[in-house]
N, C-alpha and C. Protein backbone atom coordinates (compact mmCIF):
# COMPACT_ATOMS: atom_id res chain seq x y z
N UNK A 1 116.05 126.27 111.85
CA UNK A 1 114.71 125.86 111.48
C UNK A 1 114.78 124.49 110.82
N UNK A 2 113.95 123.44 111.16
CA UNK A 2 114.07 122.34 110.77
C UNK A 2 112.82 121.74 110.04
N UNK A 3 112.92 121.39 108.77
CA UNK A 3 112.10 121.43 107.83
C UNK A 3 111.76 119.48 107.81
N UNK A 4 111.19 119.56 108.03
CA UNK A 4 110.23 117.51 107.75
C UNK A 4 109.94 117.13 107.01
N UNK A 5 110.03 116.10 105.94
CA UNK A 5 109.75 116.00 104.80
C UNK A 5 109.11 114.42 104.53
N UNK A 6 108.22 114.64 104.04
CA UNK A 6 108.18 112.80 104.23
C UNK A 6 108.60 112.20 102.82
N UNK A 7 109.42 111.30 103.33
CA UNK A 7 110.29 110.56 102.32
C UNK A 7 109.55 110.04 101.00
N UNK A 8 108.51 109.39 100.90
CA UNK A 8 107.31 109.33 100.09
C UNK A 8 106.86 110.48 98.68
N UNK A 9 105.73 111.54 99.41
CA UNK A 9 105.43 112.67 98.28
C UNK A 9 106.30 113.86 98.63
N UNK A 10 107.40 113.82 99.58
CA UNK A 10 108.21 115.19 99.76
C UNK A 10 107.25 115.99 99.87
N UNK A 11 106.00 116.01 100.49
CA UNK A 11 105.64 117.20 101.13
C UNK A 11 106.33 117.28 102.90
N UNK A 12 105.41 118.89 103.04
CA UNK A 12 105.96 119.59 104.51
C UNK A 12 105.01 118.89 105.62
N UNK A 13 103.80 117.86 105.74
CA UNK A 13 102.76 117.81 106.35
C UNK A 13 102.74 116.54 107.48
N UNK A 14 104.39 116.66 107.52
CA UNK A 14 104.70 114.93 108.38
C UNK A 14 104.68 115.66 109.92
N UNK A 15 104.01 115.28 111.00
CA UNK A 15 103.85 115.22 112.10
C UNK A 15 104.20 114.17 112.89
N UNK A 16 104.32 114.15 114.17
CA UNK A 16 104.43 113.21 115.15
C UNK A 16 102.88 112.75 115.38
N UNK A 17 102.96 111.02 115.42
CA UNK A 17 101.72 110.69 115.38
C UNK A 17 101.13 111.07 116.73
N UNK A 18 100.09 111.29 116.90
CA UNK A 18 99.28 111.57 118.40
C UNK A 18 99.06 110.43 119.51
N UNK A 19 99.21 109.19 118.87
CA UNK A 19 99.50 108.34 119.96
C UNK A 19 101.12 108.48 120.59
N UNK A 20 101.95 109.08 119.84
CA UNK A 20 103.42 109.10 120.15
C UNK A 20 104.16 109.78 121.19
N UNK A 21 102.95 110.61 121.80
CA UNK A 21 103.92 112.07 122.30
C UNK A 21 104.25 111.80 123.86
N UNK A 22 104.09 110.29 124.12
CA UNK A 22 104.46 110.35 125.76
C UNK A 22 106.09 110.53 125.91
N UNK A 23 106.39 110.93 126.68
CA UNK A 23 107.84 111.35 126.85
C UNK A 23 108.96 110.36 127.03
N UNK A 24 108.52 108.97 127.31
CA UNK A 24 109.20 107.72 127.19
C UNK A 24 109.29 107.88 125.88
N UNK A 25 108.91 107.59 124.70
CA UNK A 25 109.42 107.50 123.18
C UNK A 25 110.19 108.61 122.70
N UNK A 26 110.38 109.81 123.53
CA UNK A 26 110.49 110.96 122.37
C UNK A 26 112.17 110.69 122.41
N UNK A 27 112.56 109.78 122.99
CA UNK A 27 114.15 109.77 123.44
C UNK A 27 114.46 108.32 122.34
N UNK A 28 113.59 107.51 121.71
CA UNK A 28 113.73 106.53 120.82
C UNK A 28 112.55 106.80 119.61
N UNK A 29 113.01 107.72 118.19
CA UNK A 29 112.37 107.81 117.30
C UNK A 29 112.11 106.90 116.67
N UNK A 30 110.49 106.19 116.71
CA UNK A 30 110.06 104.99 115.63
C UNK A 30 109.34 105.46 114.92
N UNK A 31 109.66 104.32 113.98
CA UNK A 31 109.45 104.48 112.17
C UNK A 31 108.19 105.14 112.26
N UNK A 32 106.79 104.60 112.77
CA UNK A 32 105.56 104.63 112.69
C UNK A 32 105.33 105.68 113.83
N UNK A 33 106.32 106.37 114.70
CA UNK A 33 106.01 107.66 115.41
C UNK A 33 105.15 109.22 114.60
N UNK A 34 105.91 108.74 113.18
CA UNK A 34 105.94 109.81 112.06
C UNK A 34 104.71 109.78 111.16
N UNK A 35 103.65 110.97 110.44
CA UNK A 35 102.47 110.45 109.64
C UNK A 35 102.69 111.89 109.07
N UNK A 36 102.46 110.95 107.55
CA UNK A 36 102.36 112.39 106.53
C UNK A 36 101.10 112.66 106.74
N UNK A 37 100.67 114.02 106.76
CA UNK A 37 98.95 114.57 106.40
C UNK A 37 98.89 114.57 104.92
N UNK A 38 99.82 114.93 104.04
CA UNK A 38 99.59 114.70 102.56
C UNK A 38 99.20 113.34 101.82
N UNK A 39 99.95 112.59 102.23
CA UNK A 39 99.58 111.21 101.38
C UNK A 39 99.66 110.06 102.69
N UNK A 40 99.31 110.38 104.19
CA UNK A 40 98.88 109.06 104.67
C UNK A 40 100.26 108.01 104.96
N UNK A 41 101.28 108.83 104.74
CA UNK A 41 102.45 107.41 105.08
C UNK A 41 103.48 107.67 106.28
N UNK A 42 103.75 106.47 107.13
CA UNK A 42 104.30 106.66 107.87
C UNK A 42 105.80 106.17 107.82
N UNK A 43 106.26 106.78 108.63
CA UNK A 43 107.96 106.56 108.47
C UNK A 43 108.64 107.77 108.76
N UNK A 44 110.23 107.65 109.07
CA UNK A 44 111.24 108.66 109.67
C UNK A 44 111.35 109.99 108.41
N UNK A 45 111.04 110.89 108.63
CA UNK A 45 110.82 112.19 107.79
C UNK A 45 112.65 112.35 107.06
N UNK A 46 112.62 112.67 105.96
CA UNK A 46 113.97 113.80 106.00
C UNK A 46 113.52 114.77 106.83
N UNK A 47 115.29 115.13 107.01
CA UNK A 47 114.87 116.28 108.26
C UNK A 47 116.02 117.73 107.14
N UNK A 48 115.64 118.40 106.80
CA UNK A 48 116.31 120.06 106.54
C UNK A 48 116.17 120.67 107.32
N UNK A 49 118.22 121.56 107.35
CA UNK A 49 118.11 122.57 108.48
C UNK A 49 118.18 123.74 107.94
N UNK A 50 117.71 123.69 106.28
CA UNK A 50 117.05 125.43 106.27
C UNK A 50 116.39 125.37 104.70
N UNK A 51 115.68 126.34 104.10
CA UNK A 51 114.82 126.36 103.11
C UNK A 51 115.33 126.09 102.28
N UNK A 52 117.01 126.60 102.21
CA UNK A 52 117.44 126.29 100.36
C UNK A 52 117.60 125.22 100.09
N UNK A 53 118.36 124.46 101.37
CA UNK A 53 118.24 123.13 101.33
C UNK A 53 117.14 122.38 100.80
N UNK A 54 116.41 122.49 101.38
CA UNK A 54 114.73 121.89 100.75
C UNK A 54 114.51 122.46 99.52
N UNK A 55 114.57 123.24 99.40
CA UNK A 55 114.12 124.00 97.84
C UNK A 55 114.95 122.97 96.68
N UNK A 56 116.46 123.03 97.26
CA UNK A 56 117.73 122.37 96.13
C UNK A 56 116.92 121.06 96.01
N UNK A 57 116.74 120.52 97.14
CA UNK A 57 116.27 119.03 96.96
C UNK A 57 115.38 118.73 95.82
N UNK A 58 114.18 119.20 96.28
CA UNK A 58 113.13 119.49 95.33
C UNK A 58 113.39 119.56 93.67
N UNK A 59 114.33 120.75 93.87
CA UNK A 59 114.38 121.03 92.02
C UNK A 59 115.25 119.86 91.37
N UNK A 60 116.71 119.38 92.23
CA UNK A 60 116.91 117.97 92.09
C UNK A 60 115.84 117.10 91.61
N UNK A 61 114.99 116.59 92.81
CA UNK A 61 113.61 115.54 92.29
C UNK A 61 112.90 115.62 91.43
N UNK A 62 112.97 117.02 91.21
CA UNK A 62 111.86 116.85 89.85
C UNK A 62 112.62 117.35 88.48
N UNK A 63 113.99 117.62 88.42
CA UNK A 63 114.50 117.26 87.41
C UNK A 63 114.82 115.71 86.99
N UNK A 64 114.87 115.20 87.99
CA UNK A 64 114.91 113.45 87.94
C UNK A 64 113.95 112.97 87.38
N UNK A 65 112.86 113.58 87.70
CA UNK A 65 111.39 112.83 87.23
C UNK A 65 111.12 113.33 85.95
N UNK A 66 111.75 114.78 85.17
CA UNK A 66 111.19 115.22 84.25
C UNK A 66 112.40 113.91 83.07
N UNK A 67 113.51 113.89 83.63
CA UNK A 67 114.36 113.13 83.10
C UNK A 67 113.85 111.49 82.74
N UNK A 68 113.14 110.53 83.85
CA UNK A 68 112.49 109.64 83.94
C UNK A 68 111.33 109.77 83.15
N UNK A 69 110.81 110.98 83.19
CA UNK A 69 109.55 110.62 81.97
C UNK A 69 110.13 110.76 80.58
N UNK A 70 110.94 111.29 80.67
CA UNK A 70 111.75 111.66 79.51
C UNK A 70 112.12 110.28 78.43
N UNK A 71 112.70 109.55 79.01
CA UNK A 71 113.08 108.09 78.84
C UNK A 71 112.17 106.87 78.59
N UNK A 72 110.79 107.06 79.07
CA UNK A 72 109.48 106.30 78.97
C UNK A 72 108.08 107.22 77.45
């Protein structure tokens, strides 16, 4: 199972854009192929090949950020 992430807000809501899906591109992934539905940004997703993975990530990032506010 392969989990998409957009590099940006790390949400799950990154799709292949709808102009993208002709079968000539799907063999050359571009940057702007990719669109978060969460926050609107385009670009190459992380890609996870299973939940804990994504989960670890996550609690990583936002121990970073609790750490970063921490410091400000």
């Amino acid at each position: 199972m392969d989990i998409k992430v957009c590099t940006r807000c790390f949400g799950k809501g990154v799709k292949r854009h709808p102009n993208h899906d002709k079968a000539e591109v799907d063999y050359f992934p571009l940057i702007m192929d990719w669109v978060c539905e969460d926050c609107g940004y385009k670009g190459i997703p992380i890609v996870f090949y299973s939940k804990e993975d994504y989960e670890r990530f996550i609690s990583i990032m936002e121990s970073n950020k609790s750490d970063r506010d921490k410091e400000n």
